[in-house]
Protein backbone atom coordinates (compact mmCIF):
# COMPACT_ATOMS: atom_id res chain seq x y z
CA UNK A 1 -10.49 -4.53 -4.36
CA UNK A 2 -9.28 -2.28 -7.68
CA UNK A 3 -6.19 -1.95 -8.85
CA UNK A 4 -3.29 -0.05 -6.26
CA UNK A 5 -3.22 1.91 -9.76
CA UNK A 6 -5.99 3.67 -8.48
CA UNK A 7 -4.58 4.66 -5.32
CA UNK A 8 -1.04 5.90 -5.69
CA UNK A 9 -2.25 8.57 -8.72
CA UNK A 10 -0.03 11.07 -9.95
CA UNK A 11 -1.62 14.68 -9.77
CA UNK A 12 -1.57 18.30 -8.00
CA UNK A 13 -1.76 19.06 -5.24
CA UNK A 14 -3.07 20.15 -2.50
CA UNK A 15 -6.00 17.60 -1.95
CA UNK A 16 -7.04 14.26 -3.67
CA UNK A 17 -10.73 14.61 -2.25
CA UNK A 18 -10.55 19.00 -2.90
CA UNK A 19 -8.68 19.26 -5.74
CA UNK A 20 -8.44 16.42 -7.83
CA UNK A 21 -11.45 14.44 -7.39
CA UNK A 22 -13.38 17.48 -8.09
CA UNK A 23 -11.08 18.58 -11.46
CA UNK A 24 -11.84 15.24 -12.59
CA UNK A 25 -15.24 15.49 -11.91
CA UNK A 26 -15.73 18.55 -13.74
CA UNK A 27 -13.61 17.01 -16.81
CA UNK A 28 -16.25 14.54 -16.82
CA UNK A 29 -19.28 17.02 -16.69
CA UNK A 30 -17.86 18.82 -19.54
CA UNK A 31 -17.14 16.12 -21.42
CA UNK A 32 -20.94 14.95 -20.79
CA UNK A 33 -22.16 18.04 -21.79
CA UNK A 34 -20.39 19.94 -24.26
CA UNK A 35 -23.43 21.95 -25.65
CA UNK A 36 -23.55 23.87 -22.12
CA UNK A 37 -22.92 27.67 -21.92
CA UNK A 38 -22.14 27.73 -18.37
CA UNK A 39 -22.30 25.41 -14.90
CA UNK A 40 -23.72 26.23 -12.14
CA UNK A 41 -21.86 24.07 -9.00
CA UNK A 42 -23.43 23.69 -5.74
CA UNK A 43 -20.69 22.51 -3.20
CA UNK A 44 -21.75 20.25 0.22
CA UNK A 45 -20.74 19.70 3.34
CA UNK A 46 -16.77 19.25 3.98
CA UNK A 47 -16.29 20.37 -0.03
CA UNK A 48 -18.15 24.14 0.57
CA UNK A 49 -16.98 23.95 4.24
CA UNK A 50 -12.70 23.72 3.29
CA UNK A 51 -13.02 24.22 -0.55
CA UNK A 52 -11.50 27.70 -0.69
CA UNK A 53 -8.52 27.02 0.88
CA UNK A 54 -8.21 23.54 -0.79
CA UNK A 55 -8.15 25.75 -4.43
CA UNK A 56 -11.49 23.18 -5.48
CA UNK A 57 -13.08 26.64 -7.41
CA UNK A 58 -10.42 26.75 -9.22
CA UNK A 59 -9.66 23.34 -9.85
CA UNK A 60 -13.12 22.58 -11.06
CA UNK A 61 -13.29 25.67 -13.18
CA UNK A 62 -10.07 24.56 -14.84
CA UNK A 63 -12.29 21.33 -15.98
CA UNK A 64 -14.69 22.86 -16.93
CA UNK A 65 -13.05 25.36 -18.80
CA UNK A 66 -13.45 27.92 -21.06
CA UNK A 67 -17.25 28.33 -20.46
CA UNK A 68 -18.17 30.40 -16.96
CA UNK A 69 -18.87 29.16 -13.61
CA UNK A 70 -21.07 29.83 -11.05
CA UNK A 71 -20.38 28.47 -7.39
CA UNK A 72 -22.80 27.59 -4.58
CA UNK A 73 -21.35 27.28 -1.17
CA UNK A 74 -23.39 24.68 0.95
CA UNK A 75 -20.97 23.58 4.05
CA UNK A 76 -24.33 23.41 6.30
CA UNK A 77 -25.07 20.58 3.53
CA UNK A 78 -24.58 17.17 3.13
CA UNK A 79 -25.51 15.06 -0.21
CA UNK A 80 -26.29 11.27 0.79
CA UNK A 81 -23.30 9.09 -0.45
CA UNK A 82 -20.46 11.37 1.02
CA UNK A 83 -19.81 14.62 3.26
CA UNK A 84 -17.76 15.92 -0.34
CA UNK A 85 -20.52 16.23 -2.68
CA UNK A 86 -21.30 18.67 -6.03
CA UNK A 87 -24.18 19.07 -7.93
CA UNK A 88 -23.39 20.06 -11.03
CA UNK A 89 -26.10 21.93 -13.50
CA UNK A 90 -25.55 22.14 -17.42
CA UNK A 91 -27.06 26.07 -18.39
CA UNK A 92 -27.91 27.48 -21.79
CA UNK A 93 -27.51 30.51 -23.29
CA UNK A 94 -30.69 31.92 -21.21
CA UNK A 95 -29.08 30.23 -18.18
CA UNK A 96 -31.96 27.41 -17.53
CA UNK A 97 -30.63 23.77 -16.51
CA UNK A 98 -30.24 21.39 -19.45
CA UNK A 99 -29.29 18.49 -17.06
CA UNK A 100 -27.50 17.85 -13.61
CA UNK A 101 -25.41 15.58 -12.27
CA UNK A 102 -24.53 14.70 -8.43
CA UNK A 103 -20.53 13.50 -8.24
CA UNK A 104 -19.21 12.69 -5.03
CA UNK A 105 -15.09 12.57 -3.77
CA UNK A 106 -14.89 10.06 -1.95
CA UNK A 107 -11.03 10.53 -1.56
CA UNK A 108 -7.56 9.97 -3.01
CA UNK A 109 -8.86 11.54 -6.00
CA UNK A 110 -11.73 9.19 -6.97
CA UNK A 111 -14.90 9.98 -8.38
CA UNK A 112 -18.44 8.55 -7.57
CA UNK A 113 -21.40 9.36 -9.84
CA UNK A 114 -24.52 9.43 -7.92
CA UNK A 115 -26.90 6.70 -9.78
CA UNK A 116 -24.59 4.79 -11.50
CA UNK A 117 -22.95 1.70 -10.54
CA UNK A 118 -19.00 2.11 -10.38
CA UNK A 119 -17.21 0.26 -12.56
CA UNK A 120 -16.72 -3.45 -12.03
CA UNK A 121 -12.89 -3.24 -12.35
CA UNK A 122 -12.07 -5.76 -9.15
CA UNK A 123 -8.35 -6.93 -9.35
CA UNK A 124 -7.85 -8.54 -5.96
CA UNK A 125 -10.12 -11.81 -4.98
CA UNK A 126 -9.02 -11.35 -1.21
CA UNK A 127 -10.45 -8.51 0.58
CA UNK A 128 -8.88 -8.96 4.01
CA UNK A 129 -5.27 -8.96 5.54
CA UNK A 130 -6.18 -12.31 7.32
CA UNK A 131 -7.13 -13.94 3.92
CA UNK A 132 -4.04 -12.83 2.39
CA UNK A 133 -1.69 -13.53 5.26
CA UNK A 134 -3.47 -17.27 4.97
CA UNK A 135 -2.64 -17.29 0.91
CA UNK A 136 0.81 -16.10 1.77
CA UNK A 137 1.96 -18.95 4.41
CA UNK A 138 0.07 -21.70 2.55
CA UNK A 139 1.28 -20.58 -1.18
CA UNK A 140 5.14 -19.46 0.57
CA UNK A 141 4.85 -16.12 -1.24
CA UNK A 142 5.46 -12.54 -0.23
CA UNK A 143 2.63 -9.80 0.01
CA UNK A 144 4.90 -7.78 -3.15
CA UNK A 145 4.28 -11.19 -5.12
CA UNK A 146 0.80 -11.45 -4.31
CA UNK A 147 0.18 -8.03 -5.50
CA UNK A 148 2.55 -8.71 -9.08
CA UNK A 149 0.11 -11.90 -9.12
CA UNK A 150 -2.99 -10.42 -9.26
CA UNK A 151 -1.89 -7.18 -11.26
CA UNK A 152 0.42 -8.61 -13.81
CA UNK A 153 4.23 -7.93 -14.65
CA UNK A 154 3.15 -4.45 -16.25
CA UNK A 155 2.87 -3.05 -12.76
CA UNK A 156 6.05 -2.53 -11.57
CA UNK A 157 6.51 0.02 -14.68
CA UNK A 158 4.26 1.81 -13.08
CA UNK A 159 5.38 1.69 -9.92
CA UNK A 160 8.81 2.63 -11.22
CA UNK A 161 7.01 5.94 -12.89
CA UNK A 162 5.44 6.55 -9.21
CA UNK A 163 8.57 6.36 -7.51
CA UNK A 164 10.10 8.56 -10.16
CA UNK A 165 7.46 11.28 -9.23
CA UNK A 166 7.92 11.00 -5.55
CA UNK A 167 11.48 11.61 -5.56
CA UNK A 168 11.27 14.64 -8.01
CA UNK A 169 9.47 15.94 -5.25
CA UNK A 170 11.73 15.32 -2.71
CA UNK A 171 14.47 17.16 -4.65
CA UNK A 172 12.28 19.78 -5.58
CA UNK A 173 10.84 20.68 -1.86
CA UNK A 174 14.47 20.61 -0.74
CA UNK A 175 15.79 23.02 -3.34
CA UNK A 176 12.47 25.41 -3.23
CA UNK A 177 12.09 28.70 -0.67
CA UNK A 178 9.81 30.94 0.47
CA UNK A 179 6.01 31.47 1.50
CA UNK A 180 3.55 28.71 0.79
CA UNK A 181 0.06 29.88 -0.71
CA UNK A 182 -2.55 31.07 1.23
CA UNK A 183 -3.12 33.54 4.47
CA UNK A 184 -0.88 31.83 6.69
CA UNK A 185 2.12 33.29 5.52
CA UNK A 186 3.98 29.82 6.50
CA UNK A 187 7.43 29.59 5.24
CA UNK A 188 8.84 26.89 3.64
CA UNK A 189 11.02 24.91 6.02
CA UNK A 190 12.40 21.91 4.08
CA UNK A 191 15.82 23.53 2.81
CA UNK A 192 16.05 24.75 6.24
CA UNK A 193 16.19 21.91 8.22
CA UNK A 194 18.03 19.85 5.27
CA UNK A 195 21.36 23.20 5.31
CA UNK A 196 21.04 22.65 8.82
CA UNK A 197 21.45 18.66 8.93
CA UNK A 198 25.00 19.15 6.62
CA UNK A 199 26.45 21.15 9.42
CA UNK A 200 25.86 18.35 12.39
CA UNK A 201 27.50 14.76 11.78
CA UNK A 202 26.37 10.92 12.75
CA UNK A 203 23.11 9.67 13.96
CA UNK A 204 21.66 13.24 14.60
CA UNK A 205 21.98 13.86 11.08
CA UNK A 206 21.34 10.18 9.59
CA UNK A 207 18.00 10.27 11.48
CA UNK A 208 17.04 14.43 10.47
CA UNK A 209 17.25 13.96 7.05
CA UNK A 210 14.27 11.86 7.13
CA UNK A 211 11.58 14.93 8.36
CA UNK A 212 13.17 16.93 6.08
CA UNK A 213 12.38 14.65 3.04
CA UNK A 214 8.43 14.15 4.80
CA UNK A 215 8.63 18.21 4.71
CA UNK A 216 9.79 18.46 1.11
CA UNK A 217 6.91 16.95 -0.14
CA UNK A 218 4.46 18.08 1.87
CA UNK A 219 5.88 21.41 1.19
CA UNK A 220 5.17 20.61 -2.47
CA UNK A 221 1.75 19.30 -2.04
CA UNK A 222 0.73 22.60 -0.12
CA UNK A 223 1.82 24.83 -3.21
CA UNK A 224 -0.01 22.52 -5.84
CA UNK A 225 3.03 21.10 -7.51
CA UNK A 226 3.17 17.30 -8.37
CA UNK A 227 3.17 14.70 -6.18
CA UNK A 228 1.87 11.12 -6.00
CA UNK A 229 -1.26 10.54 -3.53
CA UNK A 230 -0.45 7.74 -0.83
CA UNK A 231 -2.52 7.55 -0.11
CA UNK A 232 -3.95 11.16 -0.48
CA UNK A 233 -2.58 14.80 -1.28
CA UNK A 234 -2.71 15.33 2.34
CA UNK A 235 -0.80 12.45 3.26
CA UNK A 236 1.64 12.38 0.35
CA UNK A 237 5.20 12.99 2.46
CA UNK A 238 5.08 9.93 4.53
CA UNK A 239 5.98 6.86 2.36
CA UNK A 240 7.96 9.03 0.01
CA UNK A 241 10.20 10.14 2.70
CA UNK A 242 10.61 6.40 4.48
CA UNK A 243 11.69 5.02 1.71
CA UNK A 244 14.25 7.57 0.68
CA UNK A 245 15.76 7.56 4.45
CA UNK A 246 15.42 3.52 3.93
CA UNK A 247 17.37 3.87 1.10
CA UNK A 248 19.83 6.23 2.63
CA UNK A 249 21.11 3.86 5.45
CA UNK A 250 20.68 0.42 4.09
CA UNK A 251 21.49 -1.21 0.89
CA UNK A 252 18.33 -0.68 -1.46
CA UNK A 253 18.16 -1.25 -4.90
CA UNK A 254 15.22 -0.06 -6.74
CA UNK A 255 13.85 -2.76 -7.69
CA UNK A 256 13.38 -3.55 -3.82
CA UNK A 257 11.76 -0.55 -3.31
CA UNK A 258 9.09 -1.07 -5.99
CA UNK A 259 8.57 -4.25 -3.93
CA UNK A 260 8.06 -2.00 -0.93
CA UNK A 261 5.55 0.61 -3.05
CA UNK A 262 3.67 -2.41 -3.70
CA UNK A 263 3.28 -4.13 -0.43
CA UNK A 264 2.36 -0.34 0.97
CA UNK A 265 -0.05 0.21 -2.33
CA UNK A 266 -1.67 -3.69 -0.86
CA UNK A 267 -1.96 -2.12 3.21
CA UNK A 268 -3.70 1.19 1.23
CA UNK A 269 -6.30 -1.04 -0.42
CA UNK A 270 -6.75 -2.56 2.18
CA UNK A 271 -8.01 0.39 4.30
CA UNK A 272 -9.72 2.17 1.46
CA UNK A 273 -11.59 -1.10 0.96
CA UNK A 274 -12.52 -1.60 4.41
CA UNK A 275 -12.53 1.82 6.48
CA UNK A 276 -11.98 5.10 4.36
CA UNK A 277 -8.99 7.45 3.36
CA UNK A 278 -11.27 10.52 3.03
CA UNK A 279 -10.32 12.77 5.61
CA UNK A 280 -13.92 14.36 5.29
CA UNK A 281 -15.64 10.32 6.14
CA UNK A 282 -13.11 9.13 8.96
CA UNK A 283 -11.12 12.27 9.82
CA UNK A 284 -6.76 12.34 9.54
CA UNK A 285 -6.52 8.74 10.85
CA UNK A 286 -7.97 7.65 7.62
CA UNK A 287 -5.08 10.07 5.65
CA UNK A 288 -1.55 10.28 7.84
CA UNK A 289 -2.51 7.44 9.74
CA UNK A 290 -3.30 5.14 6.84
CA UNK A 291 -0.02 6.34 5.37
CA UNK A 292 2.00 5.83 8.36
CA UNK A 293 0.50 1.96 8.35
CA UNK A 294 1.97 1.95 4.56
CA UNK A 295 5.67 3.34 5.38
CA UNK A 296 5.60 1.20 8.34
CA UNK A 297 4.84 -1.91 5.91
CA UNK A 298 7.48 -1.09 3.54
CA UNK A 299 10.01 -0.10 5.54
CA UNK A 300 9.87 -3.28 7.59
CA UNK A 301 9.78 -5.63 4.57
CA UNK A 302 12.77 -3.43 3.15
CA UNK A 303 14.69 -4.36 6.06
CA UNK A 304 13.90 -8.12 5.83
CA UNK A 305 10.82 -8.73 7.36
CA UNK A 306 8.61 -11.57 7.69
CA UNK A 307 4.83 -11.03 6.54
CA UNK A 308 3.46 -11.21 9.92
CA UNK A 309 6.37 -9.01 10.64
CA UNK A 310 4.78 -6.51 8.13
CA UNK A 311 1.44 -6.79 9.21
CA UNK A 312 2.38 -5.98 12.50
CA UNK A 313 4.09 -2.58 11.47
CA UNK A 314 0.88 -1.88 9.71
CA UNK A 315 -1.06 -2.62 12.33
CA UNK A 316 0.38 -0.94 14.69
CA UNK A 317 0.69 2.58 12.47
CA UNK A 318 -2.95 3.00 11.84
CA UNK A 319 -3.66 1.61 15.46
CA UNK A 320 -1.69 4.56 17.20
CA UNK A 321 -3.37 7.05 14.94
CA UNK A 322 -7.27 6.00 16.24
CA UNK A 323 -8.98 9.54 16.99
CA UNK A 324 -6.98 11.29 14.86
CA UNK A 325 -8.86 14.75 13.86
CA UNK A 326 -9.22 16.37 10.30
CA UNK A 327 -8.64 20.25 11.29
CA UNK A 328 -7.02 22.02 8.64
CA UNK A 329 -6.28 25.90 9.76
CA UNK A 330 -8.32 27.91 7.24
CA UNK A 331 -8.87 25.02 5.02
CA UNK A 332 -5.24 24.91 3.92
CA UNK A 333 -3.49 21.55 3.45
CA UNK A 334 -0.50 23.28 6.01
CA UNK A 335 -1.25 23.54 9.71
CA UNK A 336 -1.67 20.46 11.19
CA UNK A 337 -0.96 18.80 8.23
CA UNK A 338 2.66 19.38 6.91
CA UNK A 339 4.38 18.37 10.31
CA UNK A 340 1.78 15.43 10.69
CA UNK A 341 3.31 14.14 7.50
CA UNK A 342 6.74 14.40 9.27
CA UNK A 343 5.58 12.61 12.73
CA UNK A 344 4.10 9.98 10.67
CA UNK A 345 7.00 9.26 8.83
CA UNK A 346 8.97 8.92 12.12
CA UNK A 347 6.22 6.75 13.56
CA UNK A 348 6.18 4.17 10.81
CA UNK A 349 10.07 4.08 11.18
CA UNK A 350 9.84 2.88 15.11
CA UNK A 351 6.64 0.73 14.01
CA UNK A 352 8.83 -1.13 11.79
CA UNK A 353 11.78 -1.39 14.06
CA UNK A 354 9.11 -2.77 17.12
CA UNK A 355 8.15 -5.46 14.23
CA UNK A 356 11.04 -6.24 13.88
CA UNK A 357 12.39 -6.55 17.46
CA UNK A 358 9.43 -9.26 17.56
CA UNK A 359 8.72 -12.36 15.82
CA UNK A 360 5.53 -10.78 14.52
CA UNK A 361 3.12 -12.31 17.20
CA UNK A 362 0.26 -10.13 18.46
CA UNK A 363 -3.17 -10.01 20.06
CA UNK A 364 -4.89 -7.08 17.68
CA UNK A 365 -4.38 -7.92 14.19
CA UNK A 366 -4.60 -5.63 11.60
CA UNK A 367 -8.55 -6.16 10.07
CA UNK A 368 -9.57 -5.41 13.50
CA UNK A 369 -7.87 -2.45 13.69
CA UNK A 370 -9.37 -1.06 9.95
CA UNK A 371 -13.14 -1.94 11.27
CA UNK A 372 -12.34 0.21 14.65
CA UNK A 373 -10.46 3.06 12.66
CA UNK A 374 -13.94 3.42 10.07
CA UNK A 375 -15.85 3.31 13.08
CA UNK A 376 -14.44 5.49 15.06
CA UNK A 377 -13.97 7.72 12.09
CA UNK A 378 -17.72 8.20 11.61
CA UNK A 379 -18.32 8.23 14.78
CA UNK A 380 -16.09 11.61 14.83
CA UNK A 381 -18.44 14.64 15.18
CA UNK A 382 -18.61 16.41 11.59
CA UNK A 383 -16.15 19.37 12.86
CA UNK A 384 -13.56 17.10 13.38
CA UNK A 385 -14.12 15.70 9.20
CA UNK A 386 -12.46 18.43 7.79
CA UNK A 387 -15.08 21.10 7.84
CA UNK A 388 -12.49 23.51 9.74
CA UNK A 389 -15.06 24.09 12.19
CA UNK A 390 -13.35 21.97 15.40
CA UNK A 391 -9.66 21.82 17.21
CA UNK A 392 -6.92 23.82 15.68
CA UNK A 393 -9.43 25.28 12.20
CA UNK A 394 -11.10 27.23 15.76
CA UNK A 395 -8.06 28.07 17.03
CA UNK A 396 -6.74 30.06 14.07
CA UNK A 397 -9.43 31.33 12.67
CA UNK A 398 -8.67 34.63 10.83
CA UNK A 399 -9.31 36.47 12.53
CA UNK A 400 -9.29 34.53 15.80
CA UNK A 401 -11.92 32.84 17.42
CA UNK A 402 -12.18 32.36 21.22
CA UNK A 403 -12.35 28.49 22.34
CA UNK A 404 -15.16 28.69 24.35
């Protein structure tokens, strides 16, 4: 498995596999082929099919940036590797191809070039929670000291920089108003709920604040501010706001929560290594429900528990997310997926608290649970994959379409 550096990465929003996958992409076409006059950019599958209201035009036109750009909408398309696939073609001053290049985004803002082996930049030398649990009980050490183990002391500086970015968010989707981008017209509804919560007293408003932080963010992602994927864009507001409530009602001090971002960064891997996190390959359980098995995770070790303890909370977040569509209204990052951020958040608090009401024991562990999830994920017709063509994306349409 690669570093968790290449999972939680710090970017804008609103999509790792829409937005910053493909701006990275392009930086690395232009890059390639600085002679060009202009780019033409053919767009596949789940890319062509959500890319307008996921901003990736304008992301990849900032990469690629200052020569023109030329777009070619393909959502009835699908390149081999990946449902989110470009083509990009190199033009001269005549506007015939000097070279092309296929790129895939495979999610959380990676990049795959078509043809070329990835790099071989393998940090972890167990690929399975069963293998690590093992390592763990023989060796006495925690899943946070595994991870420090195989990434070196220079990690938790970055951690601390990731949970730096995830709390600016917070504050700034608490202080920030108004309409969110796109046709929607959806209002902001973090400083809302969080005016609201100072007016009511004890556990009503010890257990609101937490949505409200999950909304923040999400809030944020939706307008394309910064936020730190976890592990996507889409998915951002569920760790971020677990940990703050976490640290809210319990005696935390950072340094335990960087323990906690690792331990959730080693559950992330985990899936990405195994299933998916693309919400295009495996549909939302890949995105909120991955990120609900990584709050769950941290917020049970954060409250003292054991490492089967904490694979139980993991396995039981992604478990009760199995199924879970990818049907963004319109292709925006905002309806379903701002409040699934704040259910998922509230999920992976009660999965910790049932972990910890055990002793950790259970009959489903959670590599089984992966396997089914990238299964079942693929297994999802493509309408469900973020294409906006199934479930609420119908629904909404603008303007409406009838569900037959």
């Amino acid at each position: 498995m690669q570093s968790i550096r290449e999972l939680y990465r710090i970017g804008h929003g609103p999509s790792s596999s829409h937005t910053m996958g493909p701006r990275r992409a392009a930086g690395l076409v232009r890059a390639r082929f600085p002679q060009a006059a202009g780019f033409r950019v053919t767009l596949y599958g789940s890319l062509a099919a959500t890319g307008r209201g996921h901003m990736t035009d304008r992301a990849i036109q900032d990469g690629l940036a200052p020569v023109p750009v030329e777009f070619i909408w393909q959502a009835d398309r699908e390149l081999p590797l990946h449902p989110n696939g470009m083509l990009f073609e190199a033009l001269d001053d005549a506007g015939k191809i000097l070279d092309s290049l296929r790129v895939y985004s495979p999610g959380g803002g990676a990049i795959q070039i078509e043809g070329e082996a990835p790099p071989s930049d393998a940090v972890y030398d167990l690929n399975t929670m069963n293998d690590i649990l093992k390592y763990c009980v023989q060796s006495g050490k925690t899943l946070w000291e595994y991870v420090e183990e195989r990434e070196g002391s220079s990690i938790w500086e970055y951690l601390a920089q990731i949970y730096q970015v995830m709390q600016a968010a917070i504050e700034r989707g608490l202080q920030a108003e108004g309409v969110l981008p796109g046709e929607l017209g959806l209002s902001r509804r973090a400083w809302t709920f969080y005016r609201k919560l100072q007016l009511h007293g004890g556990e009503f408003r010890s257990e609101g604040y937490m949505p409200a932080y999950a909304l923040a963010v999400s809030e944020e992602n939706a307008s394309a501010h910064e936020i730190v994927t976890a592990p996507t864009c889409g998915s951002s507001g569920v760790l971020p706001a677990v940990l703050r409530h976490v640290r809210d009602t319990v005696e935390t001090s950072e340094i335990h929560i960087l323990r906690a971002l690792a331990t959730a960064g080693l559950i992330g891997n985990l899936i990405k290594h195994n299933a998916s996190i693309s919400g295009a390959e495996v549909g939302c359980q890949g995105e909120v429900g991955a990120a609900c098995a990584m709050a769950a995770a941290a917020a049970t070790q954060l409250m003292g528990g054991s490492v089967r303890q904490i694979e139980y909370a993991a396995e039981m977040g992604l478990e009760h997310h199995l199924g879970l569509t990818c049907d963004p209204v319109s292709g925006l990052v905002q309806i379903p997926c701002i409040e699934r951020n704040v259910f998922g958040a509230t999920r992976a608090l009660d999965c910790a608290n049932f972990a910890l009401y055990s002793d950790g024991s259970h009959r489903v562990s959670f590599d089984e649970v992966v396997r089914v999830m990238g299964v079942t994920g693929r297994d999802l017709p493509s309408m469900y994959r973020e294409t906006s063509e199934g479930g609420l994306a119908i629904l909404y349409r603008f303007p409406p379409k009838p569900v037959s």
